[in-house]
N, C-alpha and C. Protein backbone atom coordinates (compact mmCIF):
# COMPACT_ATOMS: atom_id res chain seq x y z
N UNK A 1 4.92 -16.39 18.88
CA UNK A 1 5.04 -15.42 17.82
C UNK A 1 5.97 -15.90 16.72
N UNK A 2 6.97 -16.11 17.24
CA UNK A 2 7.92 -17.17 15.74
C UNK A 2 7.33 -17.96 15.31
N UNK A 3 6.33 -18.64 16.07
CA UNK A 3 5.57 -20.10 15.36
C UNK A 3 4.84 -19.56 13.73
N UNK A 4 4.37 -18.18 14.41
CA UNK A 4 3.08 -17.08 13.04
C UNK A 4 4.13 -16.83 12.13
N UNK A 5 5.27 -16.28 12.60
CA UNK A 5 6.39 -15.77 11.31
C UNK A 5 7.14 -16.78 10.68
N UNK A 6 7.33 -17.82 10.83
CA UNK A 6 7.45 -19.03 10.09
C UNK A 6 6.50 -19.46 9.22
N UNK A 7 5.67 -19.53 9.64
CA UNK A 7 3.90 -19.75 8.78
C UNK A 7 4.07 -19.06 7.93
N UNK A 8 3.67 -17.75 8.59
CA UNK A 8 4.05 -15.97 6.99
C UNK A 8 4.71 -16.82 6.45
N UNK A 9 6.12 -17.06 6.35
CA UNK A 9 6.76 -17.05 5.41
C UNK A 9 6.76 -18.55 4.26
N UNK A 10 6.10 -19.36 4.81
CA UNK A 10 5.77 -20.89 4.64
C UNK A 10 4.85 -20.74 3.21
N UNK A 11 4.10 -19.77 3.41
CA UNK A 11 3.20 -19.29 2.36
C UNK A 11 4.64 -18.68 0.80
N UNK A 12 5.32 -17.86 1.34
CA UNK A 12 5.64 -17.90 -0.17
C UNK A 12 6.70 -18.69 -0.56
N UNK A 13 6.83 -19.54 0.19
CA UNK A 13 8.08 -20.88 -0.44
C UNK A 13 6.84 -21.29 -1.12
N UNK A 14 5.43 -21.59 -0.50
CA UNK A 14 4.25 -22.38 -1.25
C UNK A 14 4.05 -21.70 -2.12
N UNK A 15 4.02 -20.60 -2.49
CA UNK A 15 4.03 -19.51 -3.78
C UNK A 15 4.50 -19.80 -4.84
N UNK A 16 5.87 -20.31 -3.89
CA UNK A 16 7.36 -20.15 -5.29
C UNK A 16 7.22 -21.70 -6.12
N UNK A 17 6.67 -22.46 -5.16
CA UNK A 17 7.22 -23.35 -5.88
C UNK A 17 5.23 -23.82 -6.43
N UNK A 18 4.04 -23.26 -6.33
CA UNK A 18 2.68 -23.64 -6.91
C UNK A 18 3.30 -22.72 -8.73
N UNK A 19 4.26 -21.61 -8.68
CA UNK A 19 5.05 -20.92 -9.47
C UNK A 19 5.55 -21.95 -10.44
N UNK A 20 6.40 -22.18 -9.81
CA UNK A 20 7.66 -23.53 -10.72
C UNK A 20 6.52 -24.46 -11.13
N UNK A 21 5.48 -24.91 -10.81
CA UNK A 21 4.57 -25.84 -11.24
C UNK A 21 3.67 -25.66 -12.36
N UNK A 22 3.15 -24.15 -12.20
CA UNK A 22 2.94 -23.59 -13.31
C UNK A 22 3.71 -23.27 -14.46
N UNK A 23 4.69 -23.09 -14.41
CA UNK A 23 5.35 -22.53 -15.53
C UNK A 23 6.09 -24.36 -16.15
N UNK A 24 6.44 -25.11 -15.52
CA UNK A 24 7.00 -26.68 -16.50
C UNK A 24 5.35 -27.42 -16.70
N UNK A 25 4.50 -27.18 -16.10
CA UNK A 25 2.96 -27.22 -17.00
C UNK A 25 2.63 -26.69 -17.85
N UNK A 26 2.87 -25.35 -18.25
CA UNK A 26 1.99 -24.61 -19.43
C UNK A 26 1.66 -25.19 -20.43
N UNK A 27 3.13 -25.67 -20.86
CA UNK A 27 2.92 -26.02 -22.13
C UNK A 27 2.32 -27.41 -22.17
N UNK A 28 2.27 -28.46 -21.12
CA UNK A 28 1.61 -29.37 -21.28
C UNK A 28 0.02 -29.50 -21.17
N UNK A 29 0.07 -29.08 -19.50
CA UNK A 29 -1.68 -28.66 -19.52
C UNK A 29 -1.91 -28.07 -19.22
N UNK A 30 -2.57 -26.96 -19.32
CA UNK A 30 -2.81 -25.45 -19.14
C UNK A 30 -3.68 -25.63 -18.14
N UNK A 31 -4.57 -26.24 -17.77
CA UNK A 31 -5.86 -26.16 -16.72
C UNK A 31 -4.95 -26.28 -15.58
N UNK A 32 -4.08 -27.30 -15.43
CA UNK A 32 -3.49 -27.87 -14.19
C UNK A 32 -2.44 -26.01 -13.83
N UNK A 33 -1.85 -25.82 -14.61
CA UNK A 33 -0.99 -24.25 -14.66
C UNK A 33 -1.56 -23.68 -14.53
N UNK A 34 -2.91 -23.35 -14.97
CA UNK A 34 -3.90 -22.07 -14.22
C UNK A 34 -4.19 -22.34 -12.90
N UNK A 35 -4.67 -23.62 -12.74
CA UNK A 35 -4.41 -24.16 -11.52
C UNK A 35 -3.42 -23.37 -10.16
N UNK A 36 -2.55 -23.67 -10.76
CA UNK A 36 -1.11 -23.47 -10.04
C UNK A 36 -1.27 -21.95 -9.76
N UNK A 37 -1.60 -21.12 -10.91
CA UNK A 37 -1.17 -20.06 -10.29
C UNK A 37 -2.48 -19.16 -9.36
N UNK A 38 -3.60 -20.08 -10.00
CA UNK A 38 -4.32 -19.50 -8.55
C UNK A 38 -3.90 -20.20 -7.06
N UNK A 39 -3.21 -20.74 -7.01
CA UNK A 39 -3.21 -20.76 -5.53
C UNK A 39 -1.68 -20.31 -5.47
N UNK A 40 -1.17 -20.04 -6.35
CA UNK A 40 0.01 -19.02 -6.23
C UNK A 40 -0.19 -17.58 -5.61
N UNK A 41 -1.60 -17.21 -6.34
CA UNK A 41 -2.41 -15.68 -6.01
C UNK A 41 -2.75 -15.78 -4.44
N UNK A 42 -3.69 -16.89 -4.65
CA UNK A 42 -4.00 -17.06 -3.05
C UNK A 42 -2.99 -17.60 -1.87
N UNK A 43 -1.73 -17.93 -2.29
CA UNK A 43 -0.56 -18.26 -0.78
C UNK A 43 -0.02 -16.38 -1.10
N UNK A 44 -0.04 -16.01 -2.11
CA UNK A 44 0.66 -14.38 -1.78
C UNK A 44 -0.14 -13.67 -1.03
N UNK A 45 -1.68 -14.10 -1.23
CA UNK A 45 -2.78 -13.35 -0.40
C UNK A 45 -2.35 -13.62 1.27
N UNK A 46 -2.27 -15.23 1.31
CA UNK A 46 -2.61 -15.59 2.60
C UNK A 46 -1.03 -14.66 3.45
N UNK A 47 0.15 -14.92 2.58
CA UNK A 47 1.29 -13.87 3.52
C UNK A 47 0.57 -12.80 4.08
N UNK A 48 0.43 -11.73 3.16
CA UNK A 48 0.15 -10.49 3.41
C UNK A 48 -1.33 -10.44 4.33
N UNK A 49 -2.17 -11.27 4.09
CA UNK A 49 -2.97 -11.91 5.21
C UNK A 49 -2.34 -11.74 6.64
N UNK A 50 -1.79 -12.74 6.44
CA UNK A 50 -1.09 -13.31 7.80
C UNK A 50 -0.01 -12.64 8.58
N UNK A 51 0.70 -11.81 7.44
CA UNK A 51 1.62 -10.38 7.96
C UNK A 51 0.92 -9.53 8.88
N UNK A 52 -0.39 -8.99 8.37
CA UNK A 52 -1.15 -7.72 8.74
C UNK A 52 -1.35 -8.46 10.45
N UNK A 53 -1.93 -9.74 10.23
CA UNK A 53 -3.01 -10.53 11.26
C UNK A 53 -1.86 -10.55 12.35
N UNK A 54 -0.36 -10.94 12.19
CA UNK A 54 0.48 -10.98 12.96
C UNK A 54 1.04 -9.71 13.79
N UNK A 55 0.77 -8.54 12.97
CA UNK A 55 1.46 -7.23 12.99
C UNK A 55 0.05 -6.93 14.75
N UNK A 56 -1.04 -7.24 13.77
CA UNK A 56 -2.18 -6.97 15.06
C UNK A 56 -2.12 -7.49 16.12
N UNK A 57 -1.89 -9.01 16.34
CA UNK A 57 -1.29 -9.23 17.89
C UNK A 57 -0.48 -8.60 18.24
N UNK A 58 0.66 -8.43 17.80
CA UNK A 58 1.82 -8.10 18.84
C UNK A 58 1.50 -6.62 18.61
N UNK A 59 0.57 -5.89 18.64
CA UNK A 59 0.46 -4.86 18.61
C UNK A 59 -0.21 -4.71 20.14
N UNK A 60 -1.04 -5.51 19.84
CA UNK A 60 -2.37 -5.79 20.77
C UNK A 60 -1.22 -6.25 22.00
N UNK A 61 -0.49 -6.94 21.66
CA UNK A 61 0.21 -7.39 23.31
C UNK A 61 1.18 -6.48 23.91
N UNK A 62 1.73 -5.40 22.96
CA UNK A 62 2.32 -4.61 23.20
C UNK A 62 1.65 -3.80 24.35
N UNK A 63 -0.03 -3.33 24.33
CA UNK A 63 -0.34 -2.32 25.28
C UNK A 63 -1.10 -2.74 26.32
């Protein structure tokens, strides 16, 4: 179970920093910064993904 909540959280360091990549790109190349922040969208997805998905095992092992 720590192995999953490490992961969760692995996703928004990958957030923060597909973030920082986007934003010292903009002004150079915008495709590569749009870039960035879709998979910025999609590592915030995959947390809250992976929150819910985690919350359901140990729910499930609970009973």
């Amino acid at each position: 179970m720590k192995l999953l909540k490490f992961f969760q959280y692995a996703y928004i360091i990958f957030a923060a920093l597909f973030l920082w990549d986007a934003i010292t790109n903009w002004s150079v190349d915008r495709n590569r910064a749009y870039m960035s922040l879709l998979f910025t969208a999609l590592a915030i997805f995959m947390f809250f993904f992976r929150k819910r998905f985690r919350k359901k095992i140990e729910d499930r092992n609970q009973k």
